[in-house]
Protein backbone atom coordinates (compact mmCIF):
# COMPACT_ATOMS: atom_id res chain seq x y z
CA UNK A 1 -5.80 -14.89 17.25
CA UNK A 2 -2.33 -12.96 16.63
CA UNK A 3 -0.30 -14.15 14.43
CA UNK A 4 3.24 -14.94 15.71
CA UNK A 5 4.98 -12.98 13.75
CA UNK A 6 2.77 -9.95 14.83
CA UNK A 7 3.09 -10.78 18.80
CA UNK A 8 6.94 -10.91 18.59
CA UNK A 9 7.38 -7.93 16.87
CA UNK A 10 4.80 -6.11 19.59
CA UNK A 11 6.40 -7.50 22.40
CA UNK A 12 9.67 -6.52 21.04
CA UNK A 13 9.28 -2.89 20.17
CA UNK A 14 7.36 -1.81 22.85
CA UNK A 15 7.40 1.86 22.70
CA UNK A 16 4.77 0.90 19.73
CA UNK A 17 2.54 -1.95 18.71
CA UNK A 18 3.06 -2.66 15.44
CA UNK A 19 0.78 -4.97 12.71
CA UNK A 20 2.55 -5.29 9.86
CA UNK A 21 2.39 -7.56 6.46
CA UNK A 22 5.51 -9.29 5.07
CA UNK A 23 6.97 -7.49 2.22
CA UNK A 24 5.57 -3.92 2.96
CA UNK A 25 7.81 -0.95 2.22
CA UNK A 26 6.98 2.32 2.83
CA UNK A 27 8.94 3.65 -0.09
CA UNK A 28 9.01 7.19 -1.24
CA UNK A 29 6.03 8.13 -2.61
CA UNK A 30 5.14 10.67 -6.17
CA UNK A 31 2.44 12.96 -4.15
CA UNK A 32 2.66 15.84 -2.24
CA UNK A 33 -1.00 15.19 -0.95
CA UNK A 34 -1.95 13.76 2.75
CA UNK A 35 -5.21 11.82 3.30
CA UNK A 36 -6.53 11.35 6.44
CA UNK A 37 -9.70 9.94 7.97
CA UNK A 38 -10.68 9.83 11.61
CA UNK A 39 -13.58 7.53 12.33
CA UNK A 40 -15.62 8.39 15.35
CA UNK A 41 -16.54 5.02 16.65
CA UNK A 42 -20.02 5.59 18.46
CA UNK A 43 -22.24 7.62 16.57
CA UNK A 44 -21.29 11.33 17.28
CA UNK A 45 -24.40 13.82 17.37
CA UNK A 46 -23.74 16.11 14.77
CA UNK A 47 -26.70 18.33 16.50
CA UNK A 48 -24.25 19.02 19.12
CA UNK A 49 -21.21 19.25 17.17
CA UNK A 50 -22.53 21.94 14.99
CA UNK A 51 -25.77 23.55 16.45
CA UNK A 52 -28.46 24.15 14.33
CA UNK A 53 -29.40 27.38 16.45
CA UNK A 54 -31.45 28.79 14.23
CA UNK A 55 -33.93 26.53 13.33
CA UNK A 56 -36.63 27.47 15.77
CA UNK A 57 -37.03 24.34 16.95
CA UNK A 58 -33.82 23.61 18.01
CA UNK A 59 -33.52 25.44 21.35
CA UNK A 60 -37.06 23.37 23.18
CA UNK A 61 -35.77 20.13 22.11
CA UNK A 62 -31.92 20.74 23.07
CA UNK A 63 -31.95 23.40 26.00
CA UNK A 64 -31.04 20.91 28.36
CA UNK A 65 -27.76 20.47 26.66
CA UNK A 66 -26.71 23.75 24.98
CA UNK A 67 -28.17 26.21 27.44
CA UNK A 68 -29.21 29.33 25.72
CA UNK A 69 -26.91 28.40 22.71
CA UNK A 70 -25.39 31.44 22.78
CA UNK A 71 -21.68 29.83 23.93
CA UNK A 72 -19.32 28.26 21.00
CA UNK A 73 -18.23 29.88 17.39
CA UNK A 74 -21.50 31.51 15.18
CA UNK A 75 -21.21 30.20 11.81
CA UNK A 76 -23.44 31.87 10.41
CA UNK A 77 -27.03 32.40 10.31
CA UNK A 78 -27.91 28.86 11.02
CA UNK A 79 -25.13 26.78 12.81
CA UNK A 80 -23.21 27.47 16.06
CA UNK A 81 -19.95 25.30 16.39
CA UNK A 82 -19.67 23.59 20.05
CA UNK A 83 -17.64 25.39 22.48
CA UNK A 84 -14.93 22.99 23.08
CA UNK A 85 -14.00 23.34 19.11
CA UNK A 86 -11.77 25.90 19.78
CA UNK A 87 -9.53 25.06 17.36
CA UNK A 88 -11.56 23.96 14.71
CA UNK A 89 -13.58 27.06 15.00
CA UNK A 90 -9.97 29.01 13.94
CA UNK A 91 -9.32 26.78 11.51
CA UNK A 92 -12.91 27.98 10.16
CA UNK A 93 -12.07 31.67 10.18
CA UNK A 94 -9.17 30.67 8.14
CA UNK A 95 -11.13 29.02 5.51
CA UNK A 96 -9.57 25.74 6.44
CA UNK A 97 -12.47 23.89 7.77
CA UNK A 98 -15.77 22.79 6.56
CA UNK A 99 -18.90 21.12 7.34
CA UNK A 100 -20.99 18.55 5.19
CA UNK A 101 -24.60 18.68 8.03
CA UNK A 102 -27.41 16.11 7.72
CA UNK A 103 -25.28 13.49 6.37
CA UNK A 104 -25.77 9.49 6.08
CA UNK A 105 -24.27 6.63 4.85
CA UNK A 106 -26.98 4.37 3.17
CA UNK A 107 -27.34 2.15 6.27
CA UNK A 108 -31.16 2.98 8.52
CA UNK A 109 -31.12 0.95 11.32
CA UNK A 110 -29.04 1.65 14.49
CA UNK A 111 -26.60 -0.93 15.46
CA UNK A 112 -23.02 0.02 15.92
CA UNK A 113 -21.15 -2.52 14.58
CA UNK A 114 -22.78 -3.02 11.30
CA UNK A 115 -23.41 1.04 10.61
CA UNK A 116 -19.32 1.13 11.20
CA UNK A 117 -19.14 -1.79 8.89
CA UNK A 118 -21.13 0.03 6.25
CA UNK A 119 -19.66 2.73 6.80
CA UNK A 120 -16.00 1.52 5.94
CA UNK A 121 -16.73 -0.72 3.62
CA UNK A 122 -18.76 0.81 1.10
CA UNK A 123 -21.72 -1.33 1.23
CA UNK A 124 -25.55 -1.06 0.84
CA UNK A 125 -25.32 -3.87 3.72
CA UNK A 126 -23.82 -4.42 7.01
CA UNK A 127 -21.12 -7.04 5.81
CA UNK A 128 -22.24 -7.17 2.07
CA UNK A 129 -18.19 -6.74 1.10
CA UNK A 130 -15.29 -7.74 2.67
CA UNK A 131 -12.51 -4.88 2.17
CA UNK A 132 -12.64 -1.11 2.99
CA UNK A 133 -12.60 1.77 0.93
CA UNK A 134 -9.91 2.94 2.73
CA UNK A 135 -7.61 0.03 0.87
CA UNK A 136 -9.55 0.23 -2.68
CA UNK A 137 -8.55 4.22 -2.35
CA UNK A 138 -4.98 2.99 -1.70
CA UNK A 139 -5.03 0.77 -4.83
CA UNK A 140 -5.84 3.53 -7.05
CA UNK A 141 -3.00 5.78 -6.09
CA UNK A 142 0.07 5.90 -8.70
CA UNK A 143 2.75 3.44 -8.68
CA UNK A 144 4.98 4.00 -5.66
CA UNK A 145 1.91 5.84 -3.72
CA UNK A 146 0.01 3.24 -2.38
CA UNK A 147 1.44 3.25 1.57
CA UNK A 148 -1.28 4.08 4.62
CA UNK A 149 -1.06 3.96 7.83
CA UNK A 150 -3.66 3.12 10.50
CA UNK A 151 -2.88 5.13 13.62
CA UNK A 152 -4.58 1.55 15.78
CA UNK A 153 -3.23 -1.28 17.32
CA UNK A 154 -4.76 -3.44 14.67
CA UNK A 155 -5.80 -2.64 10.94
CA UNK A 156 -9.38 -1.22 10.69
CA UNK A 157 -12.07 -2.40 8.22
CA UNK A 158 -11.78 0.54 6.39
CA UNK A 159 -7.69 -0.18 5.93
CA UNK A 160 -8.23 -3.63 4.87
CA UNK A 161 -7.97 -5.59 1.83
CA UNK A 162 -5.39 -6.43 -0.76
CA UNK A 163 -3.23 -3.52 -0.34
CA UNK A 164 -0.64 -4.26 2.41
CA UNK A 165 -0.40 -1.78 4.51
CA UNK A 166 0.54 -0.80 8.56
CA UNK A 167 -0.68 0.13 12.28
CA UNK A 168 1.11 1.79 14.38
CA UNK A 169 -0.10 1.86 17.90
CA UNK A 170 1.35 4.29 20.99
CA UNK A 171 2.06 1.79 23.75
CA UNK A 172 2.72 1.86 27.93
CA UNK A 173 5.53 -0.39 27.67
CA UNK A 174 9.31 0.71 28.38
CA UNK A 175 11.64 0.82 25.20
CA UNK A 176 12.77 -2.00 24.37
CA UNK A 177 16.76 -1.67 24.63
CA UNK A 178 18.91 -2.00 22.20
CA UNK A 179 20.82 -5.30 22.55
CA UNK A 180 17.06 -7.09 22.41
CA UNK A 181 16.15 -5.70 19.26
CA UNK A 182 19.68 -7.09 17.61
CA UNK A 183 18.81 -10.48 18.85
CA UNK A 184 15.47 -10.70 17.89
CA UNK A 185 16.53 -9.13 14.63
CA UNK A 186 19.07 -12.10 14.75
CA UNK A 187 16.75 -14.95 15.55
CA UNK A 188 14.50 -13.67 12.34
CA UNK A 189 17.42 -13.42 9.88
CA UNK A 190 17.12 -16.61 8.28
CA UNK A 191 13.46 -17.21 8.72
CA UNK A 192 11.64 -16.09 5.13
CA UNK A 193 8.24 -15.25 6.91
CA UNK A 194 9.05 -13.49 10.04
CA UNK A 195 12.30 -11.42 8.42
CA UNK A 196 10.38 -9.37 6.06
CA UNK A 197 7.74 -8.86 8.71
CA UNK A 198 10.49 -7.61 11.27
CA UNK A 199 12.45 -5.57 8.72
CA UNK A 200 8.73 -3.65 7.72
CA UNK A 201 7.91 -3.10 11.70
CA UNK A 202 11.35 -1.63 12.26
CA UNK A 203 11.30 1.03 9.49
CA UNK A 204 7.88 1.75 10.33
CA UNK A 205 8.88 2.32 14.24
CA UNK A 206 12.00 4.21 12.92
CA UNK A 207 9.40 6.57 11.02
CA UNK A 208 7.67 7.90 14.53
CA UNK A 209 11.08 7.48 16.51
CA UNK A 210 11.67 11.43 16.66
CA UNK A 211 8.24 11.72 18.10
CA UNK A 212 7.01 11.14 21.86
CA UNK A 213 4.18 8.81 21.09
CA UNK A 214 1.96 8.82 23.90
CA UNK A 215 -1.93 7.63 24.21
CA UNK A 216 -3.52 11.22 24.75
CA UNK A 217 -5.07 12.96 21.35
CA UNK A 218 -2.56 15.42 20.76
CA UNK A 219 0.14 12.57 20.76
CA UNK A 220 -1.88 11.02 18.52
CA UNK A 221 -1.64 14.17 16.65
CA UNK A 222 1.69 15.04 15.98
CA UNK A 223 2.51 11.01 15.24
CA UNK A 224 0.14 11.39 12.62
CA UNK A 225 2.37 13.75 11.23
CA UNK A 226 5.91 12.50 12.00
CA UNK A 227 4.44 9.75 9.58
CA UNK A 228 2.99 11.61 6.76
CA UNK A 229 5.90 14.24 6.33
CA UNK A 230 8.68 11.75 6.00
CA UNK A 231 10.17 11.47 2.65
CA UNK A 232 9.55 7.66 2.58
CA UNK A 233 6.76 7.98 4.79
CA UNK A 234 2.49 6.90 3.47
CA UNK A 235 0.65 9.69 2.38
CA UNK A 236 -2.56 8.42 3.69
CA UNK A 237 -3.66 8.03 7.09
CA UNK A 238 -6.32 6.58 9.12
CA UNK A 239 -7.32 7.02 13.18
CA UNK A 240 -9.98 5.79 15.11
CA UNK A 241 -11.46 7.55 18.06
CA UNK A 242 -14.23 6.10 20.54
CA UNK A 243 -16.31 7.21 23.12
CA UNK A 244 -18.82 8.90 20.83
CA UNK A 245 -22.12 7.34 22.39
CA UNK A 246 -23.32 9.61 24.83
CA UNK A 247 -26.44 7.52 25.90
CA UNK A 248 -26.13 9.27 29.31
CA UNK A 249 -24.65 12.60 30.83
CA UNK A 250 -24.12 13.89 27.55
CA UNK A 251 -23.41 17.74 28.09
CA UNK A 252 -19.86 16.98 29.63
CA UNK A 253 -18.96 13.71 28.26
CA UNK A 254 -19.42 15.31 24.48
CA UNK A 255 -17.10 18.16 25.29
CA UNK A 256 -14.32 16.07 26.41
CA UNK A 257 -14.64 14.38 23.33
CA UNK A 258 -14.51 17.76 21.28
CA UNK A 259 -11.77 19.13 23.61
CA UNK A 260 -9.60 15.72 22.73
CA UNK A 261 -10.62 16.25 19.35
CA UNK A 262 -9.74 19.77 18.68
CA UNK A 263 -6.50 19.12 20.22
CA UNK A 264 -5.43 16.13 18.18
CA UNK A 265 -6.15 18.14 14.98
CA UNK A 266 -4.54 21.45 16.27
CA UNK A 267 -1.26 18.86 16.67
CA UNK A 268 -1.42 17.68 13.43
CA UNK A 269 -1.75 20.77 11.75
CA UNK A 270 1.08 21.98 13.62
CA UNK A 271 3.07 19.02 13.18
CA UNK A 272 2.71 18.52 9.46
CA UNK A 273 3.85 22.31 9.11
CA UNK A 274 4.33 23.37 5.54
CA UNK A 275 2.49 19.93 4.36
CA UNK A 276 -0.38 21.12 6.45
CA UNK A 277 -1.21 22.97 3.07
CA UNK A 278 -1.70 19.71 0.79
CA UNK A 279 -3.46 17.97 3.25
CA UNK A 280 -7.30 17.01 4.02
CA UNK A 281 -8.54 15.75 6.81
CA UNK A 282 -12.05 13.90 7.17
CA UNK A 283 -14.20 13.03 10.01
CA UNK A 284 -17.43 11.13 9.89
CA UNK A 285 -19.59 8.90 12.06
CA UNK A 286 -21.54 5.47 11.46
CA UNK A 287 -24.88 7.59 12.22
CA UNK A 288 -25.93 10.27 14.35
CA UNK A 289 -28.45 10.65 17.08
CA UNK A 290 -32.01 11.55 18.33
CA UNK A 291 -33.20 14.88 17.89
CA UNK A 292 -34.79 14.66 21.52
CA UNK A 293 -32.89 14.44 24.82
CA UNK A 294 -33.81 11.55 26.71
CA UNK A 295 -34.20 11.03 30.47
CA UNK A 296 -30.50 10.80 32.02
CA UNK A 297 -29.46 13.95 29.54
CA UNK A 298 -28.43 11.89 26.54
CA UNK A 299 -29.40 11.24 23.44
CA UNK A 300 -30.16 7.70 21.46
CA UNK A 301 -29.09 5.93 18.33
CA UNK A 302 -30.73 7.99 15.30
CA UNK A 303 -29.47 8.70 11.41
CA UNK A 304 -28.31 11.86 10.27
CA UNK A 305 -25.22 13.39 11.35
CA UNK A 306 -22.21 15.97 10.65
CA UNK A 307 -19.30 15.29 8.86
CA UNK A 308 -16.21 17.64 9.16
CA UNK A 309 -13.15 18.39 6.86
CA UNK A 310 -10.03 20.20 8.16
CA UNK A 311 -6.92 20.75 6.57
CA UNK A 312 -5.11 23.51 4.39
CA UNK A 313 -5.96 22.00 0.56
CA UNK A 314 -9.81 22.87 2.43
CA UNK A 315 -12.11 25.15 0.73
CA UNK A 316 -13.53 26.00 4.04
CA UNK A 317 -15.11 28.25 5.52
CA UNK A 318 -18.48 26.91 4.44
CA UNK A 319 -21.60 25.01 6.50
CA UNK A 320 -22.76 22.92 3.35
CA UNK A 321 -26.30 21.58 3.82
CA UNK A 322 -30.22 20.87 2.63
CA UNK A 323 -31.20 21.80 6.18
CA UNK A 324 -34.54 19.65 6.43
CA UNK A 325 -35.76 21.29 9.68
CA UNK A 326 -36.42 19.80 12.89
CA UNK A 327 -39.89 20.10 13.37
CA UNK A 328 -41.81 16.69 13.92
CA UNK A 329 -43.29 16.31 10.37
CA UNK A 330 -39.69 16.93 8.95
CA UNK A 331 -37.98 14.20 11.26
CA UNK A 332 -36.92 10.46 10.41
CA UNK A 333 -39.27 8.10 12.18
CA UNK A 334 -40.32 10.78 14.31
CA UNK A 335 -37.10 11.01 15.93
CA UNK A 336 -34.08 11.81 14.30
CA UNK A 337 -32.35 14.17 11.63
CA UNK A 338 -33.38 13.20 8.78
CA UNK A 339 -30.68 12.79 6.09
CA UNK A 340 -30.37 15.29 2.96
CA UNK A 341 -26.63 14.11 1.64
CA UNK A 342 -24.94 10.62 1.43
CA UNK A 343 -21.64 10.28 3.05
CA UNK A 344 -20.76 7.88 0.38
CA UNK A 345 -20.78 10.64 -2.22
CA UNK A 346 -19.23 13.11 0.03
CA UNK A 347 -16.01 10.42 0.68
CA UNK A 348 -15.75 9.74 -2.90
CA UNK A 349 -15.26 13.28 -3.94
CA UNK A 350 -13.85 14.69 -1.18
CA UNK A 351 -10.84 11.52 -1.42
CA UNK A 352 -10.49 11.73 -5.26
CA UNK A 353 -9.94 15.98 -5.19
CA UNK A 354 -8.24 15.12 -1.94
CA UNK A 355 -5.24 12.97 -3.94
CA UNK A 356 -5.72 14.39 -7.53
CA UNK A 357 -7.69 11.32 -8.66
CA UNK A 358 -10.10 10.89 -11.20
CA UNK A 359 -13.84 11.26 -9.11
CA UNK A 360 -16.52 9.47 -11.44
CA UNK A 361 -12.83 6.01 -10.80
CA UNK A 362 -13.16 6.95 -7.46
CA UNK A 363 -16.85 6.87 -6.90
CA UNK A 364 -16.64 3.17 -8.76
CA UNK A 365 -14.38 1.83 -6.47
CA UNK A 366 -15.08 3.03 -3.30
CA UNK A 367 -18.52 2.75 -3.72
CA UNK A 368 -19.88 0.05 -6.52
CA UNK A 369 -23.07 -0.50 -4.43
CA UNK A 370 -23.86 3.13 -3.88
CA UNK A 371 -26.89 4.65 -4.56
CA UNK A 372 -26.28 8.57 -3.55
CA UNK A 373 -25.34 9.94 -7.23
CA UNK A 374 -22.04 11.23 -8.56
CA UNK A 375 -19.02 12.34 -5.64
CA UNK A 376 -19.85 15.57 -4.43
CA UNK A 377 -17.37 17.96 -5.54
CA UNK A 378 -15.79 21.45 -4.75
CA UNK A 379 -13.77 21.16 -1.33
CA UNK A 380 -10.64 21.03 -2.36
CA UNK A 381 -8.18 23.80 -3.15
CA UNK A 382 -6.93 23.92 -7.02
């Protein structure tokens, strides 16, 4: 249920849905760095995102979906970016994008909610801990640095836990006009729960107020970046996309994804500007999917997966992976890609060079239940 401080101060704003604790202040912060990660709620197939066309036995299993493989952005040797990464694929010839292939977290089964639990939580289990690492990365920033931001209409998993922080959420309503939001801000003065709340939602509006904060992904985009280049703005960011489980007509449905995708990032990049430089962006799925195509030109639930960093403090330009080979011997259960790296060690280091933070502190906290080895290190510009 919604708390009533948090339906008043939706209803009220309206141009944007906003969650926020008492007491939180997005105050200036000591870092020049940006954070941000962008979930893809569904299990993305990370054989379609970035192609493995030359493995020979990539084109029989996946003709039905990539054609001849020849359309999209060659790599390299190996792996073909999907067509609708147009974008991405530039930010790759600039050395600003990399990709981390045939990556898991430690969860093997393939239920969405609780490989999207493990997945921001940090666990070995589906709901083995109860905050995200999103929040315990928060905690460990310097004094004065610990704001986020989800871009959702509520806090995700990943966000949550003892750090306050906000969500900010694009919404159809009208503006709310002026004269309402001095007597609402009225009717809370005296009230010592709901005035903090209200006094936190209104400077985090007032952050995104220069920016026309629609629904669509480059929207999304640029108000990702109206918050993270304010002075007093967070420095770390989180967004959630769906849609990612392309159980059926996969071909077109996966590169409207990509297409919303690319755009979203090409927005942020352009909207953080200068700051574009100190940021990193990171994308990753609860699991991937099955190697084969099934019978209405999808693919099912399966393990291994992509995960893909963007941003200008990227050392890009790279396809890092243990390619295992698709072949049937070489394939999890029989079916899917089988995992070489764990996302868990890839988040760790790729967060703690990310913000300037101490890896072996960061790998500890995010991850006290891992099992994958030391963060993985070596993506970030010095």
């Amino acid at each position: 249920m919604i708390a009533r401080r948090q339906f008043l101060s939706a209803a009220a704003l309206g141009a944007g849905a906003l969650f926020v604790a008492p007491g939180l202040a997005l105050a200036t912060v000591p870092t020049d760095r940006r954070f941000v990660f962008i979930i893809q709620r569904g299990a993305a197939d990370g054989l379609d995102i970035l192609r493995p066309t030359g493995d020979p036995a990539f084109s029989s299993l996946r003709t039905s979906l990539v054609g001849d493989g020849d359309a999209g952005t060659r790599l390299d040797g190996m792996f073909t970016l999907h067509p609708s990464l147009v974008e991405v694929g530039k930010m790759y010839g600039q050395g600003q994008a990399l990709f981390v292939h045939a990556v898991a977290s430690p969860y093997r089964d393939r239920s969405h909610f609780d490989g999207q639990n493990v997945l921001e939580t940090g666990g070995l289990q589906p709901y083995a801990m109860r905050d995200g690492w999103l929040n315990r990365l928060v905690a460990l920033m310097p004094r004065l640095s610990g704001e986020a931001i989800a871009i959702a209409a509520t806090v995700p998993t990943a966000l949550r836990g003892s750090i306050e922080v906000a969500s900010f959420a694009p919404s159809a309503l009208p503006h709310a006009a002026d004269d309402l939001m001095t007597r609402v801000g009225a009717l809370y003065d005296a009230d010592p729960q709901l005035h903090p709340a209200w006094a936190a939602a209104l400077e985090t509006k007032g952050l995104a107020n220069d920016v026309g904060a629609g629904q669509d992904p480059a929207s999304l985009g640029r108000l990702t970046a109206s918050f993270l280049t304010k002075p007093n703005g967070p420095r770390i960011a989180m967004l959630e996309t769906l849609g990612w489980d392309t159980h059926s007509a996969q071909k077109g449905r996966l590169a409207n994804q990509l297409k919303g995708l690319d755009a979203m990032l090409a927005a942020m990049r352009d909207g953080l500007g200068l700051q574009w430089a100190n940021t990193t962006v990171l994308i990753a799925t609860e699991f991937g999917r099955t190697v084969a195509v099934n019978g209405t030109g999808g693919t099912d639930h399966g393990t291994g997966s992509v995960a893909t960093l963007v941003g200008g403090a990227v050392r890009g330009g790279r396809v890092i992976a243990d390619w295992p080979g698709l072949a049937p011997s070489m394939l999890y259960q029989a079916r899917d890609l089988r995992p070489t790296s764990a996302l868990d060690a890839l988040i760790a280091g790729v967060a703690a060079e990310g913000l300037a933070l101490d890896p072996e502190r960061v790998g500890r906290s995010l991850f006290s239940q891992a099992t994958g080895g030391r963060p993985m290190a070596g993506f970030i510009r010095t």
